[in-house]
Protein backbone atom coordinates (compact mmCIF):
# COMPACT_ATOMS: atom_id res chain seq x y z
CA UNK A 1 6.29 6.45 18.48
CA UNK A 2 3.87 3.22 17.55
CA UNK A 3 4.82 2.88 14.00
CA UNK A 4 7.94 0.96 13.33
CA UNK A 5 10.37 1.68 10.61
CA UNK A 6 10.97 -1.18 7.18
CA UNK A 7 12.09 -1.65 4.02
CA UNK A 8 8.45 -0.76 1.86
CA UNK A 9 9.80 -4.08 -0.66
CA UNK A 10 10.74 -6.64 1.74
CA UNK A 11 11.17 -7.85 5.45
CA UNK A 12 14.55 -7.50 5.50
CA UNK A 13 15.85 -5.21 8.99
CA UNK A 14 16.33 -2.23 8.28
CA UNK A 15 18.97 0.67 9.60
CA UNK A 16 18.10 4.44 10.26
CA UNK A 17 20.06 7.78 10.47
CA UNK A 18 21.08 6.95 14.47
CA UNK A 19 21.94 3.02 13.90
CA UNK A 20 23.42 3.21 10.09
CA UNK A 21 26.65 0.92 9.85
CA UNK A 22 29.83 2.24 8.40
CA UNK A 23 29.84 3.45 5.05
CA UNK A 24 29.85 0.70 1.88
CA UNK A 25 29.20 0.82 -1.81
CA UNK A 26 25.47 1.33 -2.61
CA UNK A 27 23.56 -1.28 -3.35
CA UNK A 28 20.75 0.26 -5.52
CA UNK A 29 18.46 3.78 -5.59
CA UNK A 30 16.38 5.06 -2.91
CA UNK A 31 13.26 3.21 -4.93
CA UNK A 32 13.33 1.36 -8.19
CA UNK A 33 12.14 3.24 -11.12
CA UNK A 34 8.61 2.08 -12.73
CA UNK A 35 9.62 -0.42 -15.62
CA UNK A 36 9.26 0.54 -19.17
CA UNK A 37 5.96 -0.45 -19.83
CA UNK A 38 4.77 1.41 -16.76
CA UNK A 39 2.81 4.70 -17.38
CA UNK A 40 3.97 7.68 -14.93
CA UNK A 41 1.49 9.50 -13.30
CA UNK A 42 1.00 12.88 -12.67
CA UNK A 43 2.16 12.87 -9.60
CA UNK A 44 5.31 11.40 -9.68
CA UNK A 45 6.17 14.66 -11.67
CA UNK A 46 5.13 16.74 -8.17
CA UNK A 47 7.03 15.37 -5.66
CA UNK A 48 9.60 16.19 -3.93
CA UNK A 49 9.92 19.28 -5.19
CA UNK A 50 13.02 20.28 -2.54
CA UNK A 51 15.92 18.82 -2.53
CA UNK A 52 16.26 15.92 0.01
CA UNK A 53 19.67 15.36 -0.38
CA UNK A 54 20.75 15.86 3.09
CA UNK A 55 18.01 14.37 4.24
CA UNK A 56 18.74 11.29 7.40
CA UNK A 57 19.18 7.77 5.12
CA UNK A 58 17.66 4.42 5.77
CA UNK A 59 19.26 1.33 4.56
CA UNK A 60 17.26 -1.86 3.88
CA UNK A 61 19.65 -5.12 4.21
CA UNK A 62 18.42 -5.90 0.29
CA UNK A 63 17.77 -3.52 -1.03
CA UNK A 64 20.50 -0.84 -0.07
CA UNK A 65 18.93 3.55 0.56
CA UNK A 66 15.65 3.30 1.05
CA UNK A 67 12.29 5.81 2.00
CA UNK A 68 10.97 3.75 5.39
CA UNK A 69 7.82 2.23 5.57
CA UNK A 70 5.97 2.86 8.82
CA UNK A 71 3.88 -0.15 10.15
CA UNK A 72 2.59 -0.74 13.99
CA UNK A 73 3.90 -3.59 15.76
CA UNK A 74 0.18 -4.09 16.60
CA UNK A 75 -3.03 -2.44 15.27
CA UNK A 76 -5.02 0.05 16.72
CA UNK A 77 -6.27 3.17 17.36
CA UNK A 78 -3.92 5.56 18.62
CA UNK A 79 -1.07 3.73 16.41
CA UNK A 80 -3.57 4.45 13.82
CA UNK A 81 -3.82 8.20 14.60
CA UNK A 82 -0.38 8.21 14.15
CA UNK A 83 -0.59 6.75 10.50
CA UNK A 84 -3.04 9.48 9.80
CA UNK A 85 -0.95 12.31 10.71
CA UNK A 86 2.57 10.83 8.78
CA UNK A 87 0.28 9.90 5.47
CA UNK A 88 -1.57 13.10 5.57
CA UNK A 89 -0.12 13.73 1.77
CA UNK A 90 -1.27 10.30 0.39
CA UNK A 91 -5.18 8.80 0.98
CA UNK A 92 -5.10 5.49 3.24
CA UNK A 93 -8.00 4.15 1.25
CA UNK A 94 -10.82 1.72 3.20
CA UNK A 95 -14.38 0.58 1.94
CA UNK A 96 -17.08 1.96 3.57
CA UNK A 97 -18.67 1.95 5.36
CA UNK A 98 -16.86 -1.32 6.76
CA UNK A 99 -19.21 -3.88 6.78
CA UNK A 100 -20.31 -5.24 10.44
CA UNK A 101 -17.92 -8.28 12.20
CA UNK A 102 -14.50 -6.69 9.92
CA UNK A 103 -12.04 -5.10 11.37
CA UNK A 104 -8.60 -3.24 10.37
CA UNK A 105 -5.57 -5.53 10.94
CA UNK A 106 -2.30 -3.43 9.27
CA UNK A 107 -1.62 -0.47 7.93
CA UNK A 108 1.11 1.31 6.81
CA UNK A 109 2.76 4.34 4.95
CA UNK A 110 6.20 4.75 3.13
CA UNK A 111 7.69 8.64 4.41
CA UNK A 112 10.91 10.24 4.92
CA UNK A 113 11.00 12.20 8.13
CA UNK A 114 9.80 15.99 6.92
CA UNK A 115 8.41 14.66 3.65
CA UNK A 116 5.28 13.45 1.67
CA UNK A 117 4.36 10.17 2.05
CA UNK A 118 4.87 8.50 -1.35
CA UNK A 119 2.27 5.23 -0.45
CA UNK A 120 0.00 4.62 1.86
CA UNK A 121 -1.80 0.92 2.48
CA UNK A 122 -4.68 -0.43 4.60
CA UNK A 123 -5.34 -4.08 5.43
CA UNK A 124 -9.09 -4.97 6.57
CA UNK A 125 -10.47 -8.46 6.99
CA UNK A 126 -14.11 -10.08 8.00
CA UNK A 127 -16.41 -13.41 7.48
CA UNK A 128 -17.88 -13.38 4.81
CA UNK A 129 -21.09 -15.51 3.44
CA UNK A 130 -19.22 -16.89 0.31
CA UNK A 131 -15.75 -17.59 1.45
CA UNK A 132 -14.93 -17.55 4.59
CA UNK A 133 -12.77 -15.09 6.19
CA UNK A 134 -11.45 -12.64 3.83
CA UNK A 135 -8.35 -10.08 4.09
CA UNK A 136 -8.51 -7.00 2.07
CA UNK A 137 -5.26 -4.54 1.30
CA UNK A 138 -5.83 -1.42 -0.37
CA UNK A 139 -2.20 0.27 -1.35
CA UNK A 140 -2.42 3.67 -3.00
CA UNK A 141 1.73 4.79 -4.09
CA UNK A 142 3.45 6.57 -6.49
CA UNK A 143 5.16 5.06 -9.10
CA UNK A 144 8.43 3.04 -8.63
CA UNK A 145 7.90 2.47 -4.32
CA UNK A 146 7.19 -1.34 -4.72
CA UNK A 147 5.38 -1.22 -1.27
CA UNK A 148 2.41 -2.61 -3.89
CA UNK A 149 4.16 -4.95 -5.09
CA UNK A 150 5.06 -6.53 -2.12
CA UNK A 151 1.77 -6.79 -0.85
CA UNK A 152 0.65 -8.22 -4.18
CA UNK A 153 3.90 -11.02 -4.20
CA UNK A 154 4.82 -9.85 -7.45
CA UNK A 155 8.45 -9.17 -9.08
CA UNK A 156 7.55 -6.22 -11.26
CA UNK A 157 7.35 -2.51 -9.16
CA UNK A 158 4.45 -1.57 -10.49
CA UNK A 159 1.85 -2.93 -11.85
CA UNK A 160 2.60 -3.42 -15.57
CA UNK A 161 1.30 -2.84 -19.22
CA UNK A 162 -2.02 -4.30 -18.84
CA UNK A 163 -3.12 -1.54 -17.20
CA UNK A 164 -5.50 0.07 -19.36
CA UNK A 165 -5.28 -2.71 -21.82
CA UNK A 166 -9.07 -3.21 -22.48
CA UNK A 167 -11.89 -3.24 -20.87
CA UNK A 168 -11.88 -3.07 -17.01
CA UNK A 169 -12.10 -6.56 -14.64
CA UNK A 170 -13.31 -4.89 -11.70
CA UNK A 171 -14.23 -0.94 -10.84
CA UNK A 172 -14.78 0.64 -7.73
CA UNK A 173 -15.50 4.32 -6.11
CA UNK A 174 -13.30 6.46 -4.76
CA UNK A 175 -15.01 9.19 -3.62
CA UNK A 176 -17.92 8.48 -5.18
CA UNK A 177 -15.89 8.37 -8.74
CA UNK A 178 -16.04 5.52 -10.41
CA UNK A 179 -12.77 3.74 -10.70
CA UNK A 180 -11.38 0.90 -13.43
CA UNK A 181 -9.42 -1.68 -12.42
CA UNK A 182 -7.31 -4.61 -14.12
CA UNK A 183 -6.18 -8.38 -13.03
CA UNK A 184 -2.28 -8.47 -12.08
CA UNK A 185 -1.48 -11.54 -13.20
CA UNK A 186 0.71 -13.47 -10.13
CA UNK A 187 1.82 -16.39 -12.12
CA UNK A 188 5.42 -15.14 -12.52
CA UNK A 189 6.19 -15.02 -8.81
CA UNK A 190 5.46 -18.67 -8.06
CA UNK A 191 2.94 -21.21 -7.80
CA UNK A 192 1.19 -20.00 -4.60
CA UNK A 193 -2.23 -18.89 -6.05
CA UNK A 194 -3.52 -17.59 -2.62
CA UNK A 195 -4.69 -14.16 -3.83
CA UNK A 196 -6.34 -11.93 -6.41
CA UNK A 197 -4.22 -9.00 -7.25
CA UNK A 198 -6.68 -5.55 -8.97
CA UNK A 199 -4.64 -2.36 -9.92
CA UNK A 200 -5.22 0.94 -11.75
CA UNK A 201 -5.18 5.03 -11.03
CA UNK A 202 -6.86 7.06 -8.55
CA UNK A 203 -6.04 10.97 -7.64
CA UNK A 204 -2.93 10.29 -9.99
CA UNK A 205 -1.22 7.36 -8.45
CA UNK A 206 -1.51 3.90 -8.41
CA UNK A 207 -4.28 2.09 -6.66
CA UNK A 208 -3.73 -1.95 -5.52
CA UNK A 209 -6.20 -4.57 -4.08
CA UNK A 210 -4.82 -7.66 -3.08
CA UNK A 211 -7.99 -10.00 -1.80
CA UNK A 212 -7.69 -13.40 0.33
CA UNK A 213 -8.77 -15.96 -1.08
CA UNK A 214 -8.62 -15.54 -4.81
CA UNK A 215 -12.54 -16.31 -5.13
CA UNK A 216 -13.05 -13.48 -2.90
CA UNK A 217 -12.48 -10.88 -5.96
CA UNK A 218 -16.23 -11.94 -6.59
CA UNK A 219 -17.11 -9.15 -3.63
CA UNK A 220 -15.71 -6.77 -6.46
CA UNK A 221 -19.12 -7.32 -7.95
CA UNK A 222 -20.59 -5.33 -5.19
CA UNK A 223 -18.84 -2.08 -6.70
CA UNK A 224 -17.21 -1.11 -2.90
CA UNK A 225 -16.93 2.67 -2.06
CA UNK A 226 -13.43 3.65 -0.75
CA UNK A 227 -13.18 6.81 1.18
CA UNK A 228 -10.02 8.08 2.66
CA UNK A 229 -9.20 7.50 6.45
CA UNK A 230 -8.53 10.83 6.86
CA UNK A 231 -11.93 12.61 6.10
CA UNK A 232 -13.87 10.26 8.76
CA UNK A 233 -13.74 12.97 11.85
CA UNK A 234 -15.26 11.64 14.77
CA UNK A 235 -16.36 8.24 13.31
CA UNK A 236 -12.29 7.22 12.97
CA UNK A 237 -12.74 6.92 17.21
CA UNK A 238 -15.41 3.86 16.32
CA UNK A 239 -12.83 2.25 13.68
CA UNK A 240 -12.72 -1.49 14.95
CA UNK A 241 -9.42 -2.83 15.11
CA UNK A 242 -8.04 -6.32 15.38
CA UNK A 243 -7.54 -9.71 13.88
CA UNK A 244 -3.99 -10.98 12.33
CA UNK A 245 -1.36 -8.72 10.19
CA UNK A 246 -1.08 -9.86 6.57
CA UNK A 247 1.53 -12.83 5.63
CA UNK A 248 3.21 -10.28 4.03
């Protein structure tokens, strides 16, 4: 196994069914719920249709039961093969095609063992004319998982009521569909203004960009194409990988 288990809302260490400590009181839900002001999509309402109950528990340190996320110690292609087959239920969304000199650094998917995945992320990064080198993470979850979130350094699960509240900042297609999205505002989690945070719906769950630098949300201009991972077929061999994880 190449993908190592965490907690999909923090870097706390995390326990599994075979190195759990003795029992204590719980310390919160499997996954937060979405907030009040958060819409639920459709397929929150899907999942999980049997009963997981007995299913083998992670614990994260912070956050108490949690639903693992699975991330490679290092980046690459059989690791990444892996990712494929354990997300299969969720897209692992990446522009394309990727332009030339960028490479995938991370990637990632929040499953039980024998279930869905519930979120599913992909971290690229490149040079790029305008600014420099930019880092790209596309997170595509159901409501509530916070693996988002994280990658976006902000407090809130999801993504919030401005969602939907007037017109669109950016938009993008996902499968050739085009796709509204909305600025996350990042001003609540601290003064570190090293990113621009994008968020709406695609395929009924939530879809996140988190771009590095800020200034490199003026790429969004170029109205990027995401395909899934998945549906590549012999191009996913080519998939360059390399580069640094995100400071997340």
């Amino acid at each position: 196994m190449l993908l190592v288990a965490g907690c999909p809302r923090c870097t706390a260490p995390v326990t599994g069914p075979d190195t759990a400590p003795a029992p204590g009181p719980e310390t919160g839900p499997d996954v937060a719920g979405p907030p009040s002001q958060a819409r639920t999509t459709p397929a929150a309402h899907r999942r999980h249709a049997a009963d997981a109950s007995d299913a083998p528990r992670w614990r994260c340190s912070n956050h108490g039961p949690i639903t693992p996320l699975w991330r490679p110690a290092q980046a690459g292609y059989e690791a990444f093969a892996e990712h494929v087959s354990r997300s299969s239920a969720i897209a692992s969304w990446l522009p394309w095609p990727l332009t030339p000199g960028w490479a995938v650094t991370d990637f990632g998917c929040v499953a039980a063992p024998g279930q869905d995945a519930r979120a599913s992320f992909v971290t690229c990064a490149g040079a790029s004319d305008r600014d420099g080198v930019v880092e790209l993470s596309v997170v595509s979850e159901e409501p509530g998982v916070g693996l988002g979130a994280r990658c976006a350094g902000v407090s809130r699960t999801d993504p919030g009521a401005d969602i939907g509240d007037g017109p669109p900042q950016a938009k993008v297609r996902v499968e050739g569909h085009p796709c509204a999205l909305w600025s996350v505002s990042t001003s609540e989690s601290g003064t570190d203004f090293d990113r621009s945070v994008f968020a709406g719906e695609a395929h009924g769950r939530w879809l996140w960009l988190v771009l590095r630098p800020p200034s490199a949300a003026l790429l969004l201009s170029e109205e990027w194409t995401l395909l899934d991972v998945a549906a590549l077929g012999p191009e996913l061999v080519d998939l360059p990988f390399g580069g640094s994880p995100p400071p997340w």
